[in-house]
PDB file of N, CA and C in Angstrom:
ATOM      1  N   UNK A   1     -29.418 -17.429 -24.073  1.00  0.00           N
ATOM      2  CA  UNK A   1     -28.217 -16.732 -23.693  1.00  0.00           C
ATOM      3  C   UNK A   1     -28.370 -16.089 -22.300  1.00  0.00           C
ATOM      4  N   UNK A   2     -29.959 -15.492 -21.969  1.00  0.00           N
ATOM      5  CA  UNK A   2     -29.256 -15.106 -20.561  1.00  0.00           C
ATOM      6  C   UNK A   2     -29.939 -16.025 -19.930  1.00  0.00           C
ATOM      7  N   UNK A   3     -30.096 -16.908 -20.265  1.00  0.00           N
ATOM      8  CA  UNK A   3     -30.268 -17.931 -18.941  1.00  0.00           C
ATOM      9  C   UNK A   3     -28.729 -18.480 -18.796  1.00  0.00           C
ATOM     10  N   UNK A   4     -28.148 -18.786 -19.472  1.00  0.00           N
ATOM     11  CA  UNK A   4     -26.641 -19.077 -19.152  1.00  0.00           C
ATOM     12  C   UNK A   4     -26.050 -17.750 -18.377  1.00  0.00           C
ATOM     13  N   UNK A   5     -26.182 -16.827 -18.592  1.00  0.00           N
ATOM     14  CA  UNK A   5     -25.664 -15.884 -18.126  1.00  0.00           C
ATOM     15  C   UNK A   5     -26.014 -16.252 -16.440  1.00  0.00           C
ATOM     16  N   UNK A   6     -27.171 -15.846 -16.181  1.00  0.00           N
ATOM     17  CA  UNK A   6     -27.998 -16.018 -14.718  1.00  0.00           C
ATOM     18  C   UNK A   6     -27.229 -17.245 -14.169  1.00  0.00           C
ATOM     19  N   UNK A   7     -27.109 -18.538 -14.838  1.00  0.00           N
ATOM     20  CA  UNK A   7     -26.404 -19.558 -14.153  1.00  0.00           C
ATOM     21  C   UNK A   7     -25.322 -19.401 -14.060  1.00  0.00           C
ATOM     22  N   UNK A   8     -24.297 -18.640 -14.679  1.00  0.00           N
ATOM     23  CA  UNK A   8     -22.858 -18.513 -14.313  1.00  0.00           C
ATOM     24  C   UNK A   8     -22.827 -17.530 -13.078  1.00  0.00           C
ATOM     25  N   UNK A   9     -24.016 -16.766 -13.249  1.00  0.00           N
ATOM     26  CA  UNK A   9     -24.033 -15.484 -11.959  1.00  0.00           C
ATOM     27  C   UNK A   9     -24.081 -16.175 -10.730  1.00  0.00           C
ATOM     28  N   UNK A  10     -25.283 -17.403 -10.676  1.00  0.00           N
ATOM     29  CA  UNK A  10     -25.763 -17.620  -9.556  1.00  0.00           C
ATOM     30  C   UNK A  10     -24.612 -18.699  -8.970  1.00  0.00           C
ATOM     31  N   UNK A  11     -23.849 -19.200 -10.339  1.00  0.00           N
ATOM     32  CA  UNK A  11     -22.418 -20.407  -9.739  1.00  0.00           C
ATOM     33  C   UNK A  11     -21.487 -19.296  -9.081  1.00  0.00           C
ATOM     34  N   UNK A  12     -20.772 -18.252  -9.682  1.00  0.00           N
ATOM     35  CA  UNK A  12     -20.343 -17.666  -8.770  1.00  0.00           C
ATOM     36  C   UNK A  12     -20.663 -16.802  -7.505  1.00  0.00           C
ATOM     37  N   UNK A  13     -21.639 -16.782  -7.211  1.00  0.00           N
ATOM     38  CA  UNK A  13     -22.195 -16.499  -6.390  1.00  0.00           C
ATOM     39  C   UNK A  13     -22.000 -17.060  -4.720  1.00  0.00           C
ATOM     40  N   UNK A  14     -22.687 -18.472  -5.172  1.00  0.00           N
ATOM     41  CA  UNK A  14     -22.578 -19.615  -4.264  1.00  0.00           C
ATOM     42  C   UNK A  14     -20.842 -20.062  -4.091  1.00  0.00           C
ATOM     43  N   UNK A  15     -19.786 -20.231  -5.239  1.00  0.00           N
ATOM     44  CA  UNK A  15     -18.349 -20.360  -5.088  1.00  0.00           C
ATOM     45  C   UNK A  15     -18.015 -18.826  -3.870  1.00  0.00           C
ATOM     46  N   UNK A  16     -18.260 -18.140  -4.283  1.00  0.00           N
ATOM     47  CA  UNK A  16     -17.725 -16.583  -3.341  1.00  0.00           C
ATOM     48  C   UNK A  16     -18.151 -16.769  -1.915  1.00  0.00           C
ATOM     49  N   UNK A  17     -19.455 -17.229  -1.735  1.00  0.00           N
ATOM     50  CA  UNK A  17     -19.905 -17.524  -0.347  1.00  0.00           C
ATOM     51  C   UNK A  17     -19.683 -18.652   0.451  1.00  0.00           C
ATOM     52  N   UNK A  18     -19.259 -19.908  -0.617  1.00  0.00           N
ATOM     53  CA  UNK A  18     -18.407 -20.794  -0.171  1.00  0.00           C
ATOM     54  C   UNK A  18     -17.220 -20.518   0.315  1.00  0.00           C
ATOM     55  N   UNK A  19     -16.239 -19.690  -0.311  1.00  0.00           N
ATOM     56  CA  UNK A  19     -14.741 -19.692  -0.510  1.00  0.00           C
ATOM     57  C   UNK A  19     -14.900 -18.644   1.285  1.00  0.00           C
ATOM     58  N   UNK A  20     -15.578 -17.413   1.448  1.00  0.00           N
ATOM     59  CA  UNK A  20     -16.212 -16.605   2.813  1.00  0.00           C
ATOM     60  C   UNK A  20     -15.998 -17.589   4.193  1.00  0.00           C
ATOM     61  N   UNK A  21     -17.099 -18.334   4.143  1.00  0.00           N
ATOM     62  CA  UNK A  21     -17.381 -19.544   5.133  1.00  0.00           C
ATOM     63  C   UNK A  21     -16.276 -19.762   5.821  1.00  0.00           C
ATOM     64  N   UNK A  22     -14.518 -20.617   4.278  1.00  0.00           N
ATOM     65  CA  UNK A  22     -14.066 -21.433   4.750  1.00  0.00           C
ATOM     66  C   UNK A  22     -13.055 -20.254   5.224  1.00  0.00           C
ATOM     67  N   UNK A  23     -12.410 -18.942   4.910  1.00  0.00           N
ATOM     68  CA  UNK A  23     -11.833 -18.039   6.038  1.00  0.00           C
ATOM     69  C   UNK A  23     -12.181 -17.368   6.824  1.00  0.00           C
ATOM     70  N   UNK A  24     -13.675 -17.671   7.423  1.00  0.00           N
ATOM     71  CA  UNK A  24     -13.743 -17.310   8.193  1.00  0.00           C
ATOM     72  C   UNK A  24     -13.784 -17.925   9.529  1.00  0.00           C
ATOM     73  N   UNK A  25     -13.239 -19.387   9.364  1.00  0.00           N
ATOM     74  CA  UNK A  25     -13.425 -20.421  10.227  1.00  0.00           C
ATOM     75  C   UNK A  25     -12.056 -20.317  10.280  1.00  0.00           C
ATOM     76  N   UNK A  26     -11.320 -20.312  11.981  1.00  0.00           N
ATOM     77  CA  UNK A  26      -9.878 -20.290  12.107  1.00  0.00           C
ATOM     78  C   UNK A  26      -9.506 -22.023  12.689  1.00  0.00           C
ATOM     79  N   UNK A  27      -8.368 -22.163  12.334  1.00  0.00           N
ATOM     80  CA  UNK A  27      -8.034 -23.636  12.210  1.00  0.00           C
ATOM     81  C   UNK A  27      -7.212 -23.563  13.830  1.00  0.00           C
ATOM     82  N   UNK A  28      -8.313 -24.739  14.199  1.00  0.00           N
ATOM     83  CA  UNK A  28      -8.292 -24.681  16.126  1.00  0.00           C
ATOM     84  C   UNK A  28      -6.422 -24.891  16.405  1.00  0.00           C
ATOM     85  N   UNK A  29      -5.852 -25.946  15.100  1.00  0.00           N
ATOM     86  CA  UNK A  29      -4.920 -26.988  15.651  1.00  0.00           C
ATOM     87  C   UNK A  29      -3.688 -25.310  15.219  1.00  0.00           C
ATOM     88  N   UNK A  30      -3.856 -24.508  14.713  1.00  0.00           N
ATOM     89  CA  UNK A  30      -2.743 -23.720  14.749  1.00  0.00           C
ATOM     90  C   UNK A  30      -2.510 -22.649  15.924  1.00  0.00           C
ATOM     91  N   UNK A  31      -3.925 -22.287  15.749  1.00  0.00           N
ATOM     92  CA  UNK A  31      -4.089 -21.965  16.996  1.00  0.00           C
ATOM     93  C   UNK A  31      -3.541 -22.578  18.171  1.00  0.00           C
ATOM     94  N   UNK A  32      -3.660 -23.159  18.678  1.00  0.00           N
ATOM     95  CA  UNK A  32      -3.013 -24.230  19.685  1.00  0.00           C
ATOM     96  C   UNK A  32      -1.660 -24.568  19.690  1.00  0.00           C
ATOM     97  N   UNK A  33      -1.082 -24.708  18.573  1.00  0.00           N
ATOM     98  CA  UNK A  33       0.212 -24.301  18.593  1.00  0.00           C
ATOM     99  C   UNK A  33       0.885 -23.473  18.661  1.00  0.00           C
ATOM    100  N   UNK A  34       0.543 -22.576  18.358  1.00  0.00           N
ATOM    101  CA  UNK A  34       1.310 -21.031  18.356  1.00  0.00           C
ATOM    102  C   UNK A  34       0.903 -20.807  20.354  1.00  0.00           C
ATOM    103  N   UNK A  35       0.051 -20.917  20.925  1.00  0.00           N
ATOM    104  CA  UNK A  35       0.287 -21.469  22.675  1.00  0.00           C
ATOM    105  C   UNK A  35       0.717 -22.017  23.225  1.00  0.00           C
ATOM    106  N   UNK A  36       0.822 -23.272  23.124  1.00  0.00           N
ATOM    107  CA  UNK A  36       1.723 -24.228  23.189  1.00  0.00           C
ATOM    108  C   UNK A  36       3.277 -24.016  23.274  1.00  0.00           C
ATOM    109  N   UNK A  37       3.366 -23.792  21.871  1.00  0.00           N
ATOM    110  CA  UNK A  37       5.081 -24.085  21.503  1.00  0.00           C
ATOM    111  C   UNK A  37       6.515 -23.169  22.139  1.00  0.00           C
ATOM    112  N   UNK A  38       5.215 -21.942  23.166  1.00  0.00           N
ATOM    113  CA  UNK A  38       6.421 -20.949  23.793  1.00  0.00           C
ATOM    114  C   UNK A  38       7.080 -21.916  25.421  1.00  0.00           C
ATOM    115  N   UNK A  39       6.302 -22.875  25.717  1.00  0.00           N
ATOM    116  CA  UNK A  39       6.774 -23.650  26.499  1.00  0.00           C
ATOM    117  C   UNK A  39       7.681 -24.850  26.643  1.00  0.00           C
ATOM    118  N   UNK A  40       7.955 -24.877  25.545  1.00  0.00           N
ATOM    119  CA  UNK A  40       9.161 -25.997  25.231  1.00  0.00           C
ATOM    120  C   UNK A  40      10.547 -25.013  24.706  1.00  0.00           C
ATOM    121  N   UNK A  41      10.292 -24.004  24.804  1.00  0.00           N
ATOM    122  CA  UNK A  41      11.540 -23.179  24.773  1.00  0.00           C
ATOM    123  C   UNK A  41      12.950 -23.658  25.250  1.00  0.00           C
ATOM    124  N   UNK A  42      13.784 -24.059  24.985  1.00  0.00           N
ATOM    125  CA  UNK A  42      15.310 -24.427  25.712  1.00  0.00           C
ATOM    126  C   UNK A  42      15.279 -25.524  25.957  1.00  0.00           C
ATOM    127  N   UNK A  43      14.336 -26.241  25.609  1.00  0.00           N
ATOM    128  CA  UNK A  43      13.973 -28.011  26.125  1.00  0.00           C
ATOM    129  C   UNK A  43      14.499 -28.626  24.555  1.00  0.00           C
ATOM    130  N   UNK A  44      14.714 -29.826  24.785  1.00  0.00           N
ATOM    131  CA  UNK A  44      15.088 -31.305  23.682  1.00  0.00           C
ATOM    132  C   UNK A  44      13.535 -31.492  23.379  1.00  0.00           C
ATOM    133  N   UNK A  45      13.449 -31.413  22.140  1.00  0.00           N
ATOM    134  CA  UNK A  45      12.195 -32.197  21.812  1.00  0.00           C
ATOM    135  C   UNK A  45      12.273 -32.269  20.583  1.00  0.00           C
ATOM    136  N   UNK A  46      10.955 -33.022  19.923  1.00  0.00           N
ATOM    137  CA  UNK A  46      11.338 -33.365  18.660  1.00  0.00           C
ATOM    138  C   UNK A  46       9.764 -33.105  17.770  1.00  0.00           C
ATOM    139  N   UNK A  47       9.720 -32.289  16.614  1.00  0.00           N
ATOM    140  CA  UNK A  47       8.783 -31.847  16.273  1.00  0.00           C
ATOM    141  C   UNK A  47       8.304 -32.737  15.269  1.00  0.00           C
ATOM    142  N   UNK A  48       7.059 -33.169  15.166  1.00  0.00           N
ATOM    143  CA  UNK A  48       6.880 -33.830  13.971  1.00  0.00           C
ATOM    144  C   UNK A  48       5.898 -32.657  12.998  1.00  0.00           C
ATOM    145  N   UNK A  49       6.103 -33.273  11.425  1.00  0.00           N
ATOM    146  CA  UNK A  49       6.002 -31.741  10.338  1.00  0.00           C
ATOM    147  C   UNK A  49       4.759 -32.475   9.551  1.00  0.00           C
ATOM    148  N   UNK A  50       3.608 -31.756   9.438  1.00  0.00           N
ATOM    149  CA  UNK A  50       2.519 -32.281   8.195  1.00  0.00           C
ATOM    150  C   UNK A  50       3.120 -32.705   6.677  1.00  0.00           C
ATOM    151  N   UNK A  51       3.674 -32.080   6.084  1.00  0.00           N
ATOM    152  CA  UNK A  51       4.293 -32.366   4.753  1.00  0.00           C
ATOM    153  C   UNK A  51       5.828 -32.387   4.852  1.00  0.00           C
ATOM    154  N   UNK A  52       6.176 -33.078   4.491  1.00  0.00           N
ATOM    155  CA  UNK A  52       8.088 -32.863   4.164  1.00  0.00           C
ATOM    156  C   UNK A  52       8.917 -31.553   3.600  1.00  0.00           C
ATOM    157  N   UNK A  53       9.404 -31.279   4.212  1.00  0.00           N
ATOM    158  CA  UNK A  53      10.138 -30.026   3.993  1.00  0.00           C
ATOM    159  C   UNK A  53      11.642 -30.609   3.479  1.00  0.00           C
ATOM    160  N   UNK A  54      12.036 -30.782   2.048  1.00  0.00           N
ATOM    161  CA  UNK A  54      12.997 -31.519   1.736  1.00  0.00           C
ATOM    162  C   UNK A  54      14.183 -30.070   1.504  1.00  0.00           C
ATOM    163  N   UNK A  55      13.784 -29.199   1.689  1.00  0.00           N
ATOM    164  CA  UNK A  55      15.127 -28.069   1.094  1.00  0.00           C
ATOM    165  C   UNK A  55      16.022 -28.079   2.856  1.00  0.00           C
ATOM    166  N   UNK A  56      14.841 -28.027   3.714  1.00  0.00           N
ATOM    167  CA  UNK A  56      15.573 -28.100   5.200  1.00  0.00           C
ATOM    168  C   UNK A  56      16.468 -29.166   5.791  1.00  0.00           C
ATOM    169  N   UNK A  57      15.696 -30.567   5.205  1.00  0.00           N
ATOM    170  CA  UNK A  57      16.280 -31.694   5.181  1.00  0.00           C
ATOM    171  C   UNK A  57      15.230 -32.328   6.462  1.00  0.00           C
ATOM    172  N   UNK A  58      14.279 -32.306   6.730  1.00  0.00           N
ATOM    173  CA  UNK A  58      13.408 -32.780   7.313  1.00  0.00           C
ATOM    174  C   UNK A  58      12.265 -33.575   6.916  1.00  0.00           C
ATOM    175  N   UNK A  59      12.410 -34.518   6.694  1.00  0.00           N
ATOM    176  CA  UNK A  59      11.152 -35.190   5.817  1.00  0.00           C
ATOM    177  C   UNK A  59       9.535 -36.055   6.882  1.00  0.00           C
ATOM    178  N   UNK A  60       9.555 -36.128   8.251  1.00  0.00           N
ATOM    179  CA  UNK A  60       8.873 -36.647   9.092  1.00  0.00           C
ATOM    180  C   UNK A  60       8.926 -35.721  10.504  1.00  0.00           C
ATOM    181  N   UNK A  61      10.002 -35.561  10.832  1.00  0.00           N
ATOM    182  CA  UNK A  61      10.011 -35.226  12.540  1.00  0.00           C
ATOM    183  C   UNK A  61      11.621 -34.313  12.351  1.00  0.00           C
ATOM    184  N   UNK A  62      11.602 -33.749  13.465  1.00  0.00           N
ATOM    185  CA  UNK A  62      13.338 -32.788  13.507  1.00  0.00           C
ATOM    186  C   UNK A  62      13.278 -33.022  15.240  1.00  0.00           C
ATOM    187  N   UNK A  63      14.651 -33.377  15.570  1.00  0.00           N
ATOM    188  CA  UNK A  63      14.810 -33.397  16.551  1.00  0.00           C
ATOM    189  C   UNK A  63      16.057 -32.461  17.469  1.00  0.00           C
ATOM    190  N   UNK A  64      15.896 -31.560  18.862  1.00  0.00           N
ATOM    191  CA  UNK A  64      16.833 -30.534  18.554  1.00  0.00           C
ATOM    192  C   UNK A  64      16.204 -30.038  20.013  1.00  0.00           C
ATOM    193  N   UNK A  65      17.126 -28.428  20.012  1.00  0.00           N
ATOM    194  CA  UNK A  65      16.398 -27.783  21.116  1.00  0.00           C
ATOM    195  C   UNK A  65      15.675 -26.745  20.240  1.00  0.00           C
ATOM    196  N   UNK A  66      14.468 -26.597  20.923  1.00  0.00           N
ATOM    197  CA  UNK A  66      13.388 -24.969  20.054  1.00  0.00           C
ATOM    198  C   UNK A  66      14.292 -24.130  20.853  1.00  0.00           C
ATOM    199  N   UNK A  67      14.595 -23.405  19.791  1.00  0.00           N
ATOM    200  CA  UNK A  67      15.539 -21.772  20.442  1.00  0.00           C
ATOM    201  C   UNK A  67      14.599 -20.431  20.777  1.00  0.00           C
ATOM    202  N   UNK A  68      13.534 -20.445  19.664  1.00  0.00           N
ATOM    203  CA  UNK A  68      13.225 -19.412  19.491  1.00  0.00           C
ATOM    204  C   UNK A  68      11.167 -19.621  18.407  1.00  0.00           C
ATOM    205  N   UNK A  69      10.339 -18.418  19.348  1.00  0.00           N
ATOM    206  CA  UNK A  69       9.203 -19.365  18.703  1.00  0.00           C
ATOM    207  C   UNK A  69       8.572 -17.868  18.463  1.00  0.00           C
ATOM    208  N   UNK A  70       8.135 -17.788  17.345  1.00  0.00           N
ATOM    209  CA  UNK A  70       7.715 -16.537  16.595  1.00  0.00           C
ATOM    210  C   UNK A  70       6.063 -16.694  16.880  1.00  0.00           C
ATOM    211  N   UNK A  71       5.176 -15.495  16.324  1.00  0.00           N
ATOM    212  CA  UNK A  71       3.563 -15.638  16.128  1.00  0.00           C
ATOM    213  C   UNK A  71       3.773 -16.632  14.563  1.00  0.00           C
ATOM    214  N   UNK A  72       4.581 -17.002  13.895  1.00  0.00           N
ATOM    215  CA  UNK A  72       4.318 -17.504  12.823  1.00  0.00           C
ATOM    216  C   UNK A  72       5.774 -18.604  12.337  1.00  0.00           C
ATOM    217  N   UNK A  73       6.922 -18.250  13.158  1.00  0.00           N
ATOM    218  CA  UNK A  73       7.685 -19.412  12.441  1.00  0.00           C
ATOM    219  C   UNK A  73       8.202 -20.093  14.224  1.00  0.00           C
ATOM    220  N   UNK A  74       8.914 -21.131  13.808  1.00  0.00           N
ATOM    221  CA  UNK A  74       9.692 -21.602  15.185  1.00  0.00           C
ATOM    222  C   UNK A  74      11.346 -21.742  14.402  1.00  0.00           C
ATOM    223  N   UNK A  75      12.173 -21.814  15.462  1.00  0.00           N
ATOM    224  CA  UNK A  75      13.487 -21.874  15.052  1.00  0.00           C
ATOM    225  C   UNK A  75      14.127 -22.930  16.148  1.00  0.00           C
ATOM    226  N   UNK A  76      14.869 -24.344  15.460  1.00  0.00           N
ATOM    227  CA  UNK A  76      15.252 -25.077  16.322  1.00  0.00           C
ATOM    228  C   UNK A  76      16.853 -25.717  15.968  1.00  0.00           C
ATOM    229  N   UNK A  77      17.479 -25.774  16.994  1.00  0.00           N
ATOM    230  CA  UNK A  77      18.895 -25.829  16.960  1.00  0.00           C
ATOM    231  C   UNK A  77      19.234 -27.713  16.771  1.00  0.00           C
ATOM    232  N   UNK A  78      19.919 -28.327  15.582  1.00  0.00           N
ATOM    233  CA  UNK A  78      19.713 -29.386  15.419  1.00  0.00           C
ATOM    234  C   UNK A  78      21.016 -29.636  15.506  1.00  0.00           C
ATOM    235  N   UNK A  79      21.647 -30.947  15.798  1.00  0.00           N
ATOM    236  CA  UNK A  79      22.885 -31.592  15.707  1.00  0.00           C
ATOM    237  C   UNK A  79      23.075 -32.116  14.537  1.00  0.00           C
ATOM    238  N   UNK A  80      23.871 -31.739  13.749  1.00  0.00           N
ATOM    239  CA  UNK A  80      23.581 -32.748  12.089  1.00  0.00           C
ATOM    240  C   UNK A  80      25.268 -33.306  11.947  1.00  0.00           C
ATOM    241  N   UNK A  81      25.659 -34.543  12.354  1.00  0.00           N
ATOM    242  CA  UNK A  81      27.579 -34.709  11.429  1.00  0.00           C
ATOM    243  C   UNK A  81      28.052 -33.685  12.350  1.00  0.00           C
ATOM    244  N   UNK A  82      27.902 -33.715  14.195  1.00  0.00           N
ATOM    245  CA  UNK A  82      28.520 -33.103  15.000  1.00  0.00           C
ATOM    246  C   UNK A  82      29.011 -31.909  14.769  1.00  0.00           C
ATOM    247  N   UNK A  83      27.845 -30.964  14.254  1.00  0.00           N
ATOM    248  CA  UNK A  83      28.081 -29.855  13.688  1.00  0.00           C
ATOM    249  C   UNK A  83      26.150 -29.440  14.423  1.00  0.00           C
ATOM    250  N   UNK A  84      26.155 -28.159  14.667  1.00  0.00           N
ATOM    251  CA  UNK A  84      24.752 -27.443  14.730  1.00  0.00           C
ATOM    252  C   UNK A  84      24.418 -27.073  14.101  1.00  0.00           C
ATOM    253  N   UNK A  85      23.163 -27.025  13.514  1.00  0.00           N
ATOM    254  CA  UNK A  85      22.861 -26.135  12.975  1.00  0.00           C
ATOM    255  C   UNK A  85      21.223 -26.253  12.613  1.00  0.00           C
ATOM    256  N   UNK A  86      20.684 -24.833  12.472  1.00  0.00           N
ATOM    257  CA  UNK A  86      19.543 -23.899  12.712  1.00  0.00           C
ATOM    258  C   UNK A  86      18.750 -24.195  11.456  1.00  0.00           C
ATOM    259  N   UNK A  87      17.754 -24.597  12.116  1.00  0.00           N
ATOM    260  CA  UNK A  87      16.129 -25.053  11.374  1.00  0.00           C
ATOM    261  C   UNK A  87      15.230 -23.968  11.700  1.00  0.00           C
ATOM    262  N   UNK A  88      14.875 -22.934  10.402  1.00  0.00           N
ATOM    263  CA  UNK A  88      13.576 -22.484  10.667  1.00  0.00           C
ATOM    264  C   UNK A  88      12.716 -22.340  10.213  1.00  0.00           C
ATOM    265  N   UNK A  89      11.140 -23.068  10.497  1.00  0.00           N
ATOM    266  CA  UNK A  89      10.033 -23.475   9.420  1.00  0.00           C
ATOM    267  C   UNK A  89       8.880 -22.637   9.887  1.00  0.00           C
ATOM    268  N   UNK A  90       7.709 -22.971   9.288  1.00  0.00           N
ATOM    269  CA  UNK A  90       6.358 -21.882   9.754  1.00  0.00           C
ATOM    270  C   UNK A  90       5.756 -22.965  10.915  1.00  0.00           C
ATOM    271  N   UNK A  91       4.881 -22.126  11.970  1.00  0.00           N
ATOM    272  CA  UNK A  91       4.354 -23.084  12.831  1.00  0.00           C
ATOM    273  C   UNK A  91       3.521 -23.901  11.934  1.00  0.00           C
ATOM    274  N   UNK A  92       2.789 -23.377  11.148  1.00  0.00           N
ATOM    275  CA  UNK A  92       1.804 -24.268  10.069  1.00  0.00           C
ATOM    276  C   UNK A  92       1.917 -25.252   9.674  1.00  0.00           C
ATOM    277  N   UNK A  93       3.221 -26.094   9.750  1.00  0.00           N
ATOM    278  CA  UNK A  93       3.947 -27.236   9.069  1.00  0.00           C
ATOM    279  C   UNK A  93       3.741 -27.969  10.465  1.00  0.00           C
ATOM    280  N   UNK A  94       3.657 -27.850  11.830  1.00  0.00           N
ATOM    281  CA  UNK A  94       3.488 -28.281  12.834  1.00  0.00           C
ATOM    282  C   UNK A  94       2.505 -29.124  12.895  1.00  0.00           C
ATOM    283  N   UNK A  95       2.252 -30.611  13.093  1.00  0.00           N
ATOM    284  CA  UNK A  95       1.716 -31.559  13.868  1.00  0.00           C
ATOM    285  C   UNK A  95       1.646 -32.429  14.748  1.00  0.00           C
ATOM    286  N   UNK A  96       2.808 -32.088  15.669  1.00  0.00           N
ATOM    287  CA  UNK A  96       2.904 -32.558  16.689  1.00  0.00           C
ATOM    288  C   UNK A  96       4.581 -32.478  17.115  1.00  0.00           C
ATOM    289  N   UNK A  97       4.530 -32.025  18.426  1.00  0.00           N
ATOM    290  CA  UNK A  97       5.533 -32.137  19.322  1.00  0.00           C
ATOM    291  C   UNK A  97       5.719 -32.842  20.810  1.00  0.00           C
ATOM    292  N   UNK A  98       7.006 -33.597  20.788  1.00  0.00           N
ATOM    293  CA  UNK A  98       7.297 -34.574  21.997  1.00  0.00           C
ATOM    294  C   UNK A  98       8.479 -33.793  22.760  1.00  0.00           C
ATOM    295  N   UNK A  99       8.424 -33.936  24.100  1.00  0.00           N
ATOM    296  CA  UNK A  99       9.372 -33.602  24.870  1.00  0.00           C
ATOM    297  C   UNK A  99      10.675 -34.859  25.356  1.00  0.00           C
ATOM    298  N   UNK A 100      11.782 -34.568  24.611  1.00  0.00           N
ATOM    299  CA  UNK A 100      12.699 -35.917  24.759  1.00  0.00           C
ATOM    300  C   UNK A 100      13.145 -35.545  26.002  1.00  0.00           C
ATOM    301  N   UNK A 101      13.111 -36.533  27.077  1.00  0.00           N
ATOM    302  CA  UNK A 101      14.437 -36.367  28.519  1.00  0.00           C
ATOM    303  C   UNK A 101      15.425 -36.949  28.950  1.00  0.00           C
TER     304      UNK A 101
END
């Protein structure tokens, strides 16, 4: 019995110092975006998204002007059925942006 004990101690142990490691490592590519993305401000471009965001209606890429770019979300003005209207997601969903001209 306490050798089981000792091994559940020493598994969580190693899980806690694992789980440490991985927040303490900051993720380069968000970083980089949240720099980035204040320069395409008022410009046409077209964002492409890591996972599909189906409640927004974006399932690959959104294309539009960026209006507005937060430390944590962006907000972009889209043409949908000659009507506008306002997309706003977390930069985190961000994997890549093109400048349309």
């Amino acid at each position: 019995m306490i050798i089981f004990l000792l091994l559940v101690i020493i598994g969580l142990l190693i899980y806690l110092i694992c789980e440490y490691k991985k927040e303490s490592k900051p993720d380069r590519t968000q970083i980089s975006w949240r720099k980035l993305l204040p320069g395409y401000i008022g410009k046409n471009c077209e964002i492409v998204v890591k996972d599909p965001l189906v409640n927004i209606d974006v399932i690959y890429s959104v294309k539009g002007i960026l209006t507005d770019v937060d430390d944590e979300w962006l907000e972009m003005e889209c043409i949908v059925k000659k009507k506008k209207v306002l997309k706003i997601f977390r930069i985190d969903n961000v994997s890549g942006v093109k400048e349309i001209v």
